[in-house]
Protein backbone atom coordinates (compact mmCIF):
# COMPACT_ATOMS: atom_id res chain seq x y z
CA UNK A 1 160.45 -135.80 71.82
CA UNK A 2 161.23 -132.51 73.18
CA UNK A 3 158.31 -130.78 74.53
CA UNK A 4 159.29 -127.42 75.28
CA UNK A 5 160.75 -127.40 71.68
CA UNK A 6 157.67 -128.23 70.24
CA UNK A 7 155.50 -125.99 72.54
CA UNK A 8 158.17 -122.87 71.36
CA UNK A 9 158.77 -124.34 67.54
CA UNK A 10 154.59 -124.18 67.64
CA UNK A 11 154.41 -120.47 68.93
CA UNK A 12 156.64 -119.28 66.22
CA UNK A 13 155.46 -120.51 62.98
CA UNK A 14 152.30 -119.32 64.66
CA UNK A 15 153.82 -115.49 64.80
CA UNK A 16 153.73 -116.65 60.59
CA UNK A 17 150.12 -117.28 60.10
CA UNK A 18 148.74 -114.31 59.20
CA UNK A 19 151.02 -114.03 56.05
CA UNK A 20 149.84 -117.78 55.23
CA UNK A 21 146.39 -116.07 55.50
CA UNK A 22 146.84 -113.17 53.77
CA UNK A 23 148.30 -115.12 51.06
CA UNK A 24 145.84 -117.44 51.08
CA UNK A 25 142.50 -115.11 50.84
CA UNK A 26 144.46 -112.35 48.46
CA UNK A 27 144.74 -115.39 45.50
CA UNK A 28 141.25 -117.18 46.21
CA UNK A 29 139.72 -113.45 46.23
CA UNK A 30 141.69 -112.21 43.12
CA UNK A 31 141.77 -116.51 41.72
CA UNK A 32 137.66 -116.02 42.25
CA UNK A 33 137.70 -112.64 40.08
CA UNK A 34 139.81 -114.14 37.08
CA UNK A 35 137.68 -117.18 37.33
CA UNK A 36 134.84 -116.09 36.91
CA UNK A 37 135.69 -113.61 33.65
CA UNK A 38 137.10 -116.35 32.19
CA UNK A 39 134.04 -118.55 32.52
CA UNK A 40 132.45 -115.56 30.87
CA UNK A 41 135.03 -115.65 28.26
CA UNK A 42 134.27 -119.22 27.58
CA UNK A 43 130.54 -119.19 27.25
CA UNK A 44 130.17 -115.62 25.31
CA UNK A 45 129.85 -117.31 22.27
CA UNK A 46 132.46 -115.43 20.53
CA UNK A 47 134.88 -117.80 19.27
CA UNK A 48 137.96 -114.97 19.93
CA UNK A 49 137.30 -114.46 23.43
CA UNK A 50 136.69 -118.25 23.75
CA UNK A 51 139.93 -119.45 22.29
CA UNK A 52 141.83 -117.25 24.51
CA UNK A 53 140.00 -118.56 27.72
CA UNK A 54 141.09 -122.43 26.64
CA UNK A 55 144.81 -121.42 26.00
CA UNK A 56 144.79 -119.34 29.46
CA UNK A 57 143.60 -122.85 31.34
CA UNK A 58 145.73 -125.02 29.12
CA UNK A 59 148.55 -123.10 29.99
CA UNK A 60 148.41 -122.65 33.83
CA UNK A 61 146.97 -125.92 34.06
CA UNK A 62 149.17 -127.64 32.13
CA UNK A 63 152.47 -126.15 33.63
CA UNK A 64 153.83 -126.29 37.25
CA UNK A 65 153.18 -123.66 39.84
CA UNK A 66 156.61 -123.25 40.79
CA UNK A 67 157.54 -122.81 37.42
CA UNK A 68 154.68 -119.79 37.14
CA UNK A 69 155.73 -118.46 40.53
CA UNK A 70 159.44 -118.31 39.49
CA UNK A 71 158.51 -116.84 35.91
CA UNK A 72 156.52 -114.04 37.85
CA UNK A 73 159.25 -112.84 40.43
CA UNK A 74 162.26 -113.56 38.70
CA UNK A 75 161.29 -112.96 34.82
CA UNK A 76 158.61 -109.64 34.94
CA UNK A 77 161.79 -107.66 35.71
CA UNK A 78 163.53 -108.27 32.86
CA UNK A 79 161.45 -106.12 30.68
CA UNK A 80 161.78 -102.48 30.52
CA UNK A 81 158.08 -102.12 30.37
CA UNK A 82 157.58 -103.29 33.12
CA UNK A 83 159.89 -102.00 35.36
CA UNK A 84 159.03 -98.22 34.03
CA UNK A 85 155.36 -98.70 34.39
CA UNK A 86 152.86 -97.99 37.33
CA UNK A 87 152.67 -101.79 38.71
CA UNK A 88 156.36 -101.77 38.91
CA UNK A 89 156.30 -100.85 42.73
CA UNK A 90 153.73 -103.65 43.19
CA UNK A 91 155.56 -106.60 41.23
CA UNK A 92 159.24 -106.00 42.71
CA UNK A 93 157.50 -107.15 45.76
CA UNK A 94 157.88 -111.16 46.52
CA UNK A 95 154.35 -110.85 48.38
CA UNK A 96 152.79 -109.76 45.25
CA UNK A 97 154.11 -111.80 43.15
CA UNK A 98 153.54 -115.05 45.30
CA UNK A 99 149.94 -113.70 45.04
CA UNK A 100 149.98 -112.73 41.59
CA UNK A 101 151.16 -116.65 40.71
CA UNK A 102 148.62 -118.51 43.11
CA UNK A 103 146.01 -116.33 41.77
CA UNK A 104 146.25 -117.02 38.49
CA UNK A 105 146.51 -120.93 38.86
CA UNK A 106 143.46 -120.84 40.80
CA UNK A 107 141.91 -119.25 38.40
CA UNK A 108 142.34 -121.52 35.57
CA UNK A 109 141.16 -124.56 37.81
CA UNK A 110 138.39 -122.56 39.37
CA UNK A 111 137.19 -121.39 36.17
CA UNK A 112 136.24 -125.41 34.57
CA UNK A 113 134.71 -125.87 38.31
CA UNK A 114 132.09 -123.14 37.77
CA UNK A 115 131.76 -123.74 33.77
CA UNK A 116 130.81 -127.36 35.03
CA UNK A 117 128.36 -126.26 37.33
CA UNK A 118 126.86 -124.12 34.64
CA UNK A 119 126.70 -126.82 32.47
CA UNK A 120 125.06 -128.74 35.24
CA UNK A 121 121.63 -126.56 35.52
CA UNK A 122 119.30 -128.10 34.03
CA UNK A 123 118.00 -126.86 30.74
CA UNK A 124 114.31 -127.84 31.46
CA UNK A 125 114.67 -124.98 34.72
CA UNK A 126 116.05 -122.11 32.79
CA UNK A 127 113.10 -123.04 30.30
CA UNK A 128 110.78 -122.54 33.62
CA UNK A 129 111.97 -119.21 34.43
CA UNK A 130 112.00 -118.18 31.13
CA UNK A 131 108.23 -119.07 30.99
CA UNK A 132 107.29 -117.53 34.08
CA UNK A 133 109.01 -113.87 32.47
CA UNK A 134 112.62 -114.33 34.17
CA UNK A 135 115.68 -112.99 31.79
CA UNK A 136 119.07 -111.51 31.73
CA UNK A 137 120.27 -110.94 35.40
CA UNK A 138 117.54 -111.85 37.37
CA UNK A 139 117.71 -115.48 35.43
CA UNK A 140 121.41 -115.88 36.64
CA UNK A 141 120.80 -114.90 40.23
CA UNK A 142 117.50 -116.56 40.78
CA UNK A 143 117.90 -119.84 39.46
CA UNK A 144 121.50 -120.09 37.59
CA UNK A 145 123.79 -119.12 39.99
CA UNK A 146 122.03 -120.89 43.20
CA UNK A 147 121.71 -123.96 41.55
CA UNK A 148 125.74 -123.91 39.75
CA UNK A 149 126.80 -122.84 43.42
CA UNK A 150 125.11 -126.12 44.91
CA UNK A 151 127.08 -128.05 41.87
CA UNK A 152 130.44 -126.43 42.53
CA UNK A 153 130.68 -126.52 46.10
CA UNK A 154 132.38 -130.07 46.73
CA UNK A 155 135.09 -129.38 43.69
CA UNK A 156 135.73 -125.55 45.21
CA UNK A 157 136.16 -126.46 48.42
CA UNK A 158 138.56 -128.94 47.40
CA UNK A 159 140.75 -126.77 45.18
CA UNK A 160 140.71 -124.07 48.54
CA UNK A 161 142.39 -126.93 50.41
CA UNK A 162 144.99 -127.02 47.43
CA UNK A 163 145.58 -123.40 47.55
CA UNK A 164 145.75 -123.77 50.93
CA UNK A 165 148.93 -126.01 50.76
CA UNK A 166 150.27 -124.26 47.65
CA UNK A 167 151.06 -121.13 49.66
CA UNK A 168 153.98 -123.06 51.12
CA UNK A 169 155.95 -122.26 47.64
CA UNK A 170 155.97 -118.89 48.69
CA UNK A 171 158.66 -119.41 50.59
CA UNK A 172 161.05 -120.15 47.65
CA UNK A 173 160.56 -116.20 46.61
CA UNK A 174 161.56 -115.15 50.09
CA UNK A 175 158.00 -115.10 51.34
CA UNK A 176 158.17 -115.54 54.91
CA UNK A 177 154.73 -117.67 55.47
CA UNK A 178 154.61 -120.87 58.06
CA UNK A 179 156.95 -122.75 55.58
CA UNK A 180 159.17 -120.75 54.98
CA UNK A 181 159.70 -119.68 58.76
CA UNK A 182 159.85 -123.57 59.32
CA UNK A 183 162.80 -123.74 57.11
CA UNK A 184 164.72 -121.02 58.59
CA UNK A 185 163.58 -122.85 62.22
CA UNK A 186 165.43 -126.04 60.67
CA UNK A 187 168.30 -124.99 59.63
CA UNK A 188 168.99 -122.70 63.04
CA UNK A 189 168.33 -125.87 65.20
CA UNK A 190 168.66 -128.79 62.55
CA UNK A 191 165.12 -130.57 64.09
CA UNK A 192 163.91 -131.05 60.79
CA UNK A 193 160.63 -133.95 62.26
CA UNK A 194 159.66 -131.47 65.03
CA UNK A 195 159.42 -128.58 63.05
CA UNK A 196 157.92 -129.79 60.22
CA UNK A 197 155.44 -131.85 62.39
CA UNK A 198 154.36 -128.19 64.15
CA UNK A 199 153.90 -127.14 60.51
CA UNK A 200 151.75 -129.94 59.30
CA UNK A 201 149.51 -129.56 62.14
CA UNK A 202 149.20 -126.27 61.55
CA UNK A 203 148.23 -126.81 58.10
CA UNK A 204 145.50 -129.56 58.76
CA UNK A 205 144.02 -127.11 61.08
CA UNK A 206 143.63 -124.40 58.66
CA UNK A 207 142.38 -127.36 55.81
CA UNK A 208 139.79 -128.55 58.45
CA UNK A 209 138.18 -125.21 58.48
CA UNK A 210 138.26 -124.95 55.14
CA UNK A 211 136.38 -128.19 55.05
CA UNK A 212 134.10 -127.38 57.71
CA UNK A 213 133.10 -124.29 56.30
CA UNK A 214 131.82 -125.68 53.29
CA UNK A 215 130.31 -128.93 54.64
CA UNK A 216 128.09 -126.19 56.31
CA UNK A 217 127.65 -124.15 53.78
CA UNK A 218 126.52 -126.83 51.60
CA UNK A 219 123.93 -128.11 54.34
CA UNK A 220 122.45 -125.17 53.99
CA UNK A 221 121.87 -124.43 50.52
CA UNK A 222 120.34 -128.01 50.24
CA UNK A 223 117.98 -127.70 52.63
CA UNK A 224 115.44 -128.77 50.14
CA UNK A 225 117.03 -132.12 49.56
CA UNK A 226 116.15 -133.02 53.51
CA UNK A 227 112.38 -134.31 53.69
CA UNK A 228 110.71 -133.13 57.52
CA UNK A 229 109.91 -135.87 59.12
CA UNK A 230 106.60 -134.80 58.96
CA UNK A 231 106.71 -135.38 55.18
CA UNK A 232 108.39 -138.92 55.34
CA UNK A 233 104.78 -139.93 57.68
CA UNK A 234 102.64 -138.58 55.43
CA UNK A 235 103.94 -140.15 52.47
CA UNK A 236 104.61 -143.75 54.82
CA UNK A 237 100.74 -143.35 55.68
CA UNK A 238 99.35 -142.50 52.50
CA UNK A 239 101.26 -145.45 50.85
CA UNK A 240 99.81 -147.75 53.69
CA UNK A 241 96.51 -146.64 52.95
CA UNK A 242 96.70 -147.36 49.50
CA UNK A 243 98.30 -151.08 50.22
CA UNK A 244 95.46 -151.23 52.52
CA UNK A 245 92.46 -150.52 49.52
């Protein structure tokens, strides 16, 4: 295996990271927003609102990304309305409308992660804070949302890795990201196993962060969970004590 090839095929795709990246945090930051009204859509209560909010993840869950992606960039212009309003400038762009597509998947999966987590607090302490005079926003940020967060964390993480790796379709609407760099790389020099092994590493790195971050984050917000040591002895003594009576 060439070296050199690897060490310049490497620096490169490397030159292509930041447009992975921006990719990458534009549809988790805009997949985060949609989310996150749609949960809202889906718990209001009205049954309008709530119907909607099932056919939106139906649809972009049920259908392929690719599909969505190529639907975005090469079917929005074919309406007038489109091309003579204000966002016109915006979704002519492929950047845009790679982000557009990957932020609108996310959002559909995103969105049953959190409703689960909602689901998952515990009735018996919302009941609590109720008691205790707790209501409306300071319910939500207090106990629902720290507790739903703690829920969602291992299933969010995961779908970050997947939107992670779905940025590589990007490159089929002339987004030039690692992948689609890589291809250009391949067929220039015709290495196809050297390139694409620069890519994949490149891609594990970024996913290993990813995963990193929220291991940590997680051992954090379950600091609770972890008895001190100091708690584990007292409770070893006082049972020995009472084996001991």
């Amino acid at each position: 295996m060439d070296l050199a090839f690897l060490y310049q095929t490497m620096g490169t795709l490397l030159k292509a990271l930041p447009m992975t990246l921006a990719l990458f945090l534009l549809s988790v930051f805009l997949g985060c927003i949609f989310a996150l009204l749609i949960v809202w859509m889906r718990l209001s209560g009205n049954r309008l609102l709530s119907g909607f909010a099932k056919g939106y993840v139906f649809v972009f869950r049920g259908s392929p990304l690719l599909i969505q992606m190529f639907l975005i960039f090469y079917g929005l212009g074919q309406f007038g309305l489109i091309r003579h309003s204000f966002l016109w400038p915006v979704l002519r762009e492929p950047f845009f409308c790679a982000v557009l597509s990957l932020a609108l998947c996310d959002a559909a999966y995103s969105a049953e992660i959190f409703r689960g987590s909602i689901r998952a607090v515990s009735p018996r302490e919302i009941e609590a804070a109720r008691a205790i005079g707790m209501s409306g926003f300071l319910l939500v940020r207090r106990i629902i949302a720290p507790i739903a967060l703690r829920h969602a964390l291992p299933s969010y993480s995961t779908e970050l890795v997947l939107m992670m790796k779905s940025t590589a379709l990007a490159s089929l609407v002339t987004v030039w990201e690692v992948t689609g760099v890589a291809q250009r790389l391949i067929s220039q020099s015709y290495r196809t196993m050297e390139v694409f092994l620069c890519a994949a590493v490149i891609y594990l790195v970024l996913n290993l962060i990813i995963v990193q971050l929220f291991s940590l984050l997680e051992f954090r917000l379950s600091a609770h969970h972890r008895a001190r040591p100091d708690e584990h002895r007292v409770k070893f003594s006082g049972v020995t004590a009472a084996g001991n009576r």
